[in-house]
C-alpha atoms as a PDB file:
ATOM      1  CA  UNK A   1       9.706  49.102 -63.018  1.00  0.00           C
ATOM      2  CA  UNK A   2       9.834  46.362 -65.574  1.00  0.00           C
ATOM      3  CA  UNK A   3      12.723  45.834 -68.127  1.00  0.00           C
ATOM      4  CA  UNK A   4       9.778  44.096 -70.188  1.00  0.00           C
ATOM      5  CA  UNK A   5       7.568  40.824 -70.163  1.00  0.00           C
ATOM      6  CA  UNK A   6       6.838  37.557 -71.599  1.00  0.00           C
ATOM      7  CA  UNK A   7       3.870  35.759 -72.815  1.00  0.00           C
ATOM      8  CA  UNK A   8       2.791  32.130 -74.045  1.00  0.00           C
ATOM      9  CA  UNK A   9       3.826  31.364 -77.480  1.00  0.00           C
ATOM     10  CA  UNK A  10       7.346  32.831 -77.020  1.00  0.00           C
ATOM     11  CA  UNK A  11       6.053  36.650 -76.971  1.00  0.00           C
ATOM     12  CA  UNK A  12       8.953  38.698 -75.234  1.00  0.00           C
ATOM     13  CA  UNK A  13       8.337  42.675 -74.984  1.00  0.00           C
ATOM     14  CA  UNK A  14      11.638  44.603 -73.697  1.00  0.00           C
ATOM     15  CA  UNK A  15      11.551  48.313 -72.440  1.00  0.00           C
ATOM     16  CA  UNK A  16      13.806  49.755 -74.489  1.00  0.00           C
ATOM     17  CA  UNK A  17      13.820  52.472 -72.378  1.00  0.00           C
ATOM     18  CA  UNK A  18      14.646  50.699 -69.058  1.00  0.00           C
ATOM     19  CA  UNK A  19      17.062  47.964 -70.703  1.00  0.00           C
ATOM     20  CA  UNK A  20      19.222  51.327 -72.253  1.00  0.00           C
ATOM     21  CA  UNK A  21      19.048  53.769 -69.616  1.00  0.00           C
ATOM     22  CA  UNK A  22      19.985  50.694 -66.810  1.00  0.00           C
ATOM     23  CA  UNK A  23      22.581  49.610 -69.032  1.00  0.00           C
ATOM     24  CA  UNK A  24      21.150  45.684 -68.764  1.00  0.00           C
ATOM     25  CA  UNK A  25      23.236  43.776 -70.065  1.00  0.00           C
ATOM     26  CA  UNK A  26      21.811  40.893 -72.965  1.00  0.00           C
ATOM     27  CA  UNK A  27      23.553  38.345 -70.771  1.00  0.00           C
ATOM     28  CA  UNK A  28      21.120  39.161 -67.821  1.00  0.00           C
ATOM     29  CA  UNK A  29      18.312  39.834 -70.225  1.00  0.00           C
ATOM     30  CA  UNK A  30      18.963  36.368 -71.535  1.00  0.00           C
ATOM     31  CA  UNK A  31      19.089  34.989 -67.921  1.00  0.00           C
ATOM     32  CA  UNK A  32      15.866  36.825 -66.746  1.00  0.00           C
ATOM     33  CA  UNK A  33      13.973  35.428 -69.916  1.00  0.00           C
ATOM     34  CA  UNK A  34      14.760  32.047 -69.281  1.00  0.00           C
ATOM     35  CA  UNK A  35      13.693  32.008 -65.333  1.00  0.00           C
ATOM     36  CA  UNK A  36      10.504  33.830 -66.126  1.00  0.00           C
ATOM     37  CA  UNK A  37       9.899  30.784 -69.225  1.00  0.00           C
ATOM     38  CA  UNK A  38      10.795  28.562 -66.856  1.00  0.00           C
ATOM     39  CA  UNK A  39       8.312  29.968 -64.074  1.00  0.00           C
ATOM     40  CA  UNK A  40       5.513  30.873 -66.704  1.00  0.00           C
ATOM     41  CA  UNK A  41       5.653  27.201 -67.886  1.00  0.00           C
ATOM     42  CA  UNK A  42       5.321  25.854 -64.240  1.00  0.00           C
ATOM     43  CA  UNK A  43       2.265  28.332 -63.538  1.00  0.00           C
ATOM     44  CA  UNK A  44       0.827  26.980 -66.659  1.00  0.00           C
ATOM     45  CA  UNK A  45       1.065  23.499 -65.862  1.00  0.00           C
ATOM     46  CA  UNK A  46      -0.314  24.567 -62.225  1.00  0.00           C
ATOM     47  CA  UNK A  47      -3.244  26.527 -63.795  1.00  0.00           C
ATOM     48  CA  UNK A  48      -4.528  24.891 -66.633  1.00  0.00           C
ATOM     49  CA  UNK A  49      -4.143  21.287 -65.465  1.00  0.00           C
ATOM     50  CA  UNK A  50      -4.812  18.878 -68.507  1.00  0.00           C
ATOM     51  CA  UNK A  51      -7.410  21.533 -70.282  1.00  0.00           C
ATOM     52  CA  UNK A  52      -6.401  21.807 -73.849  1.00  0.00           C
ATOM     53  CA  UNK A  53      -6.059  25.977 -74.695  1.00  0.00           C
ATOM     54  CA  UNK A  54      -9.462  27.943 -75.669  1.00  0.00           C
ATOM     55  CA  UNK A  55      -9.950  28.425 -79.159  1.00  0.00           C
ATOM     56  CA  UNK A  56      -9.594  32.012 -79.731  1.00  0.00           C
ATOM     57  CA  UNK A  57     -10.033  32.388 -83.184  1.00  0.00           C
ATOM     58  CA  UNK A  58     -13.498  34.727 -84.325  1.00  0.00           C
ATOM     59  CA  UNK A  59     -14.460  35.304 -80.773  1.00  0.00           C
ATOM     60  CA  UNK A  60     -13.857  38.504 -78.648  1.00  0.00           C
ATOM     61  CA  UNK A  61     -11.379  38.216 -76.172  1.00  0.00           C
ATOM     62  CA  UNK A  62     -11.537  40.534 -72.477  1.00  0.00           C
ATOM     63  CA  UNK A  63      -8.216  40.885 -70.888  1.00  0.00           C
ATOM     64  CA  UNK A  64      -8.504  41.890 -67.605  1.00  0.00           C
ATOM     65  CA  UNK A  65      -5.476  43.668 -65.658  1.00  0.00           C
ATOM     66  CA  UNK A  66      -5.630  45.324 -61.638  1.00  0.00           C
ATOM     67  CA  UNK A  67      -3.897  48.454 -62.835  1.00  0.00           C
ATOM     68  CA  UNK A  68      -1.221  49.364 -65.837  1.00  0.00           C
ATOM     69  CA  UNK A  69       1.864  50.987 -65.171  1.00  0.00           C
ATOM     70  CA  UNK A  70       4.657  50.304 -67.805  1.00  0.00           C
ATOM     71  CA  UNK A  71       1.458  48.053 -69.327  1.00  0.00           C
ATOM     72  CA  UNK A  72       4.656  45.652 -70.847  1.00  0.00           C
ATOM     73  CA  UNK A  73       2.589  42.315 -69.161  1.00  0.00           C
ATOM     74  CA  UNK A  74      -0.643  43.578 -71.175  1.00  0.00           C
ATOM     75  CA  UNK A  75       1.416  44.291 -73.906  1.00  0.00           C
ATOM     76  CA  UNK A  76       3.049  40.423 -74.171  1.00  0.00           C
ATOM     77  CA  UNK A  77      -0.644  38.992 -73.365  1.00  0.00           C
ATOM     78  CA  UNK A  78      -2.186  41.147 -75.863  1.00  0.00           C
ATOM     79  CA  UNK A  79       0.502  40.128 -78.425  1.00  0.00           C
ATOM     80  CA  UNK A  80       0.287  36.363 -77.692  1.00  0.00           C
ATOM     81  CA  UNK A  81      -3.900  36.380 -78.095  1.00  0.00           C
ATOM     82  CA  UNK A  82      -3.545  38.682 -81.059  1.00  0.00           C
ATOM     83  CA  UNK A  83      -1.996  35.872 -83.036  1.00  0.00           C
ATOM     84  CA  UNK A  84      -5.133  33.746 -82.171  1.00  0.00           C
ATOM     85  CA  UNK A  85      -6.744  35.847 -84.054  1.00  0.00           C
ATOM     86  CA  UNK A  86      -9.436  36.925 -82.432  1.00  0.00           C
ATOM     87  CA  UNK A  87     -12.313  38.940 -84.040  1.00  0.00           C
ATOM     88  CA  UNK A  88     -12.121  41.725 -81.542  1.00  0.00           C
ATOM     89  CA  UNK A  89      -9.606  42.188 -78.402  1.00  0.00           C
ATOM     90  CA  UNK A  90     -10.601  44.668 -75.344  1.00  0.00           C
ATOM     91  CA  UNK A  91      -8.183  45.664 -72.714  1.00  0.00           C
ATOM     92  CA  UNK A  92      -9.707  46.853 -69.083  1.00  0.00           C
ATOM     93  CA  UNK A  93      -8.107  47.885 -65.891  1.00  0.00           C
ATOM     94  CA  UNK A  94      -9.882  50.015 -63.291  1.00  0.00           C
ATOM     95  CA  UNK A  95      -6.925  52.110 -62.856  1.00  0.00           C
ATOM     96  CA  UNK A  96      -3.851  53.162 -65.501  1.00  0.00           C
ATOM     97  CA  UNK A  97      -1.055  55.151 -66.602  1.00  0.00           C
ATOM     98  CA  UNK A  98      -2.912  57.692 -69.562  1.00  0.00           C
ATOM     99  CA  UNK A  99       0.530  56.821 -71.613  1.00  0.00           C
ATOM    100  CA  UNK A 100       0.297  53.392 -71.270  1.00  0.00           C
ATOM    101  CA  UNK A 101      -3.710  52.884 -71.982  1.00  0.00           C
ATOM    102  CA  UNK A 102      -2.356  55.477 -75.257  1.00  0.00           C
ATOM    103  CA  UNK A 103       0.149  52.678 -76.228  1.00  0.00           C
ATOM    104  CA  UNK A 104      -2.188  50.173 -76.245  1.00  0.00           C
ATOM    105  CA  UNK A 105      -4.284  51.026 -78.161  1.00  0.00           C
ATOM    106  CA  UNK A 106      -1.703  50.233 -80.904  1.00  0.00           C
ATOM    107  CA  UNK A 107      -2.765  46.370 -80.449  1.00  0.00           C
ATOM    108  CA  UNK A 108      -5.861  46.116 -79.120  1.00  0.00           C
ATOM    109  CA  UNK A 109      -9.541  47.103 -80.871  1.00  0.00           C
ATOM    110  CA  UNK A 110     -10.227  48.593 -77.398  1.00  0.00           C
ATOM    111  CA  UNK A 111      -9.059  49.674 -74.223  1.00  0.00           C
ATOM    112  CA  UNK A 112     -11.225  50.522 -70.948  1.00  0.00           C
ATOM    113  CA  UNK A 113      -9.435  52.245 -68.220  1.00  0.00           C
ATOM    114  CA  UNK A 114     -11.979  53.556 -65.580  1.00  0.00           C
ATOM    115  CA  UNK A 115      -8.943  56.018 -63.927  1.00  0.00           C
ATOM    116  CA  UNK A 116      -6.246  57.481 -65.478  1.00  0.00           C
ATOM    117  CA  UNK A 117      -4.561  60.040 -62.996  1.00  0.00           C
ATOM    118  CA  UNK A 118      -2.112  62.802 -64.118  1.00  0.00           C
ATOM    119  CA  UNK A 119       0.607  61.424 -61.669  1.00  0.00           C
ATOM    120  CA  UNK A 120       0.687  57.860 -62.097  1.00  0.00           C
ATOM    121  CA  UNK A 121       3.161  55.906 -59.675  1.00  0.00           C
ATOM    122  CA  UNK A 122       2.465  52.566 -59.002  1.00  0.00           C
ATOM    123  CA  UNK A 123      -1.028  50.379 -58.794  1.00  0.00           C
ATOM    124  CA  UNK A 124      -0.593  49.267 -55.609  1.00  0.00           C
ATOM    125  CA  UNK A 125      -1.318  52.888 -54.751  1.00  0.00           C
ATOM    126  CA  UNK A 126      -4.568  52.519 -55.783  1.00  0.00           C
ATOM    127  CA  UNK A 127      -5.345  49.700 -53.178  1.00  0.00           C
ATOM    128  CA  UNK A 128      -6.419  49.326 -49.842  1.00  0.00           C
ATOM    129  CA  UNK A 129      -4.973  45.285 -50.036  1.00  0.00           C
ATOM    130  CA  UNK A 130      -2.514  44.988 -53.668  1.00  0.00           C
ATOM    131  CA  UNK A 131      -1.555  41.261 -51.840  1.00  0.00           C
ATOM    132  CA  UNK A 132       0.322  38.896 -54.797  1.00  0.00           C
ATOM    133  CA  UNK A 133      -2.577  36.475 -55.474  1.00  0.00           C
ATOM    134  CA  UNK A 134      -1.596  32.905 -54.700  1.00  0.00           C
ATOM    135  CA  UNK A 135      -1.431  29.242 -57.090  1.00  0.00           C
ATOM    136  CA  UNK A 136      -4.018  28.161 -54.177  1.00  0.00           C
ATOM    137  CA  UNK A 137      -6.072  31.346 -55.009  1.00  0.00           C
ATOM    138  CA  UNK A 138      -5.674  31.368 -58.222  1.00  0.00           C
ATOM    139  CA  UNK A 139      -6.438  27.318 -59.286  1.00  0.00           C
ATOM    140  CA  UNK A 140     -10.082  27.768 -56.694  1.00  0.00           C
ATOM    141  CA  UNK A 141     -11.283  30.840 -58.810  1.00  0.00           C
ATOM    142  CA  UNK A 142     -10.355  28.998 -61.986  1.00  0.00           C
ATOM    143  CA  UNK A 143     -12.519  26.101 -60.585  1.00  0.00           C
ATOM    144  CA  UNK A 144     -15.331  28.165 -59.614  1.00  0.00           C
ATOM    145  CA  UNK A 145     -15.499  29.797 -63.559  1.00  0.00           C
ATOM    146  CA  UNK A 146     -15.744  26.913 -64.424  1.00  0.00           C
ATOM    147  CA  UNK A 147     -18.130  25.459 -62.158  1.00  0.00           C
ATOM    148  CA  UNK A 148     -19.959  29.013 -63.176  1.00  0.00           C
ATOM    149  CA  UNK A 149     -19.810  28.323 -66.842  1.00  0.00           C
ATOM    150  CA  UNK A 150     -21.655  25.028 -66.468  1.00  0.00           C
ATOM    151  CA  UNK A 151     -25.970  25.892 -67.725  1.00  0.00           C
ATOM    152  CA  UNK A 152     -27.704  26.155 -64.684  1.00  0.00           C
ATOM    153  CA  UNK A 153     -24.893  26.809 -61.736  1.00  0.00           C
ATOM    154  CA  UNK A 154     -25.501  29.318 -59.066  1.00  0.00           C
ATOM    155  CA  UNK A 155     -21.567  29.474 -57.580  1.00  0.00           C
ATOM    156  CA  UNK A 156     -21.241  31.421 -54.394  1.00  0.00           C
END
């Protein structure tokens, strides 16, 4: 259950919902935020190496998700590219929480959710293997769209 999320550019989303009903404190909300800037910075460094960010402005930008539950992580993404102003900005996930893809759809031109139960608990649910993807992992897929987006590359 998340209290919220952040995003690049200083985007924070809070639950309202969660933070009130949990009675979180804005000491511990102040704490959180600064580990998860603190770990989104490092992952940033790890990821994107020295590559300057993608212009975003005109084009139309995917954002790709495994599943939406509270959808706040979409919601902070979709915030932080939405002031790149993009010329259109589509939300997927194969699997989501009807309310959430619903919300959404307040700041995004479109969202695509292939399944969107009655009783939504978790994403993981929908899995066979819902395994945290690793830096490793994730830095050898980044190389291999890249390697893909190069005119003439077949990458296995």
């Amino acid at each position: 259950l998340a209290m919220g999320a952040i995003a690049s550019g200083g985007v924070r989303i809070l639950n309202e919902t969660v933070v009130t009903s949990l009675r979180i404190p804005p000491a511990t909300i102040e704490e959180v935020t600064a580990h998860e800037e603190a770990e989104l910075a490092r992952r940033e460094r790890q990821y994107r190496d020295a590559r300057p960010w993608p212009n975003l402005h005109g084009r139309t930008v995917m954002l790709v998700d495994d599943g939406l539950a509270t959808g706040a992580t979409m919601h902070a993404a979709a915030i932080a590219v939405r002031r790149q102003e993009p010329a259109r900005l589509i939300v997927a996930a194969p699997v989501a929480a009807l309310e959430t893809c619903n919300a959404l759809r307040a700041v995004v031109d479109e969202i695509v959710c292939a399944i969107t139960p009655e009783r939504f608990h978790a994403v993981g649910l929908w899995y066979d293997d819902f395994e945290q993807t690793t830096d490793d992992e994730v830095r050898e897929l980044l190389a291999r769209a890249g390697q893909a987006m190069q005119p003439g590359t077949i990458v296995k």
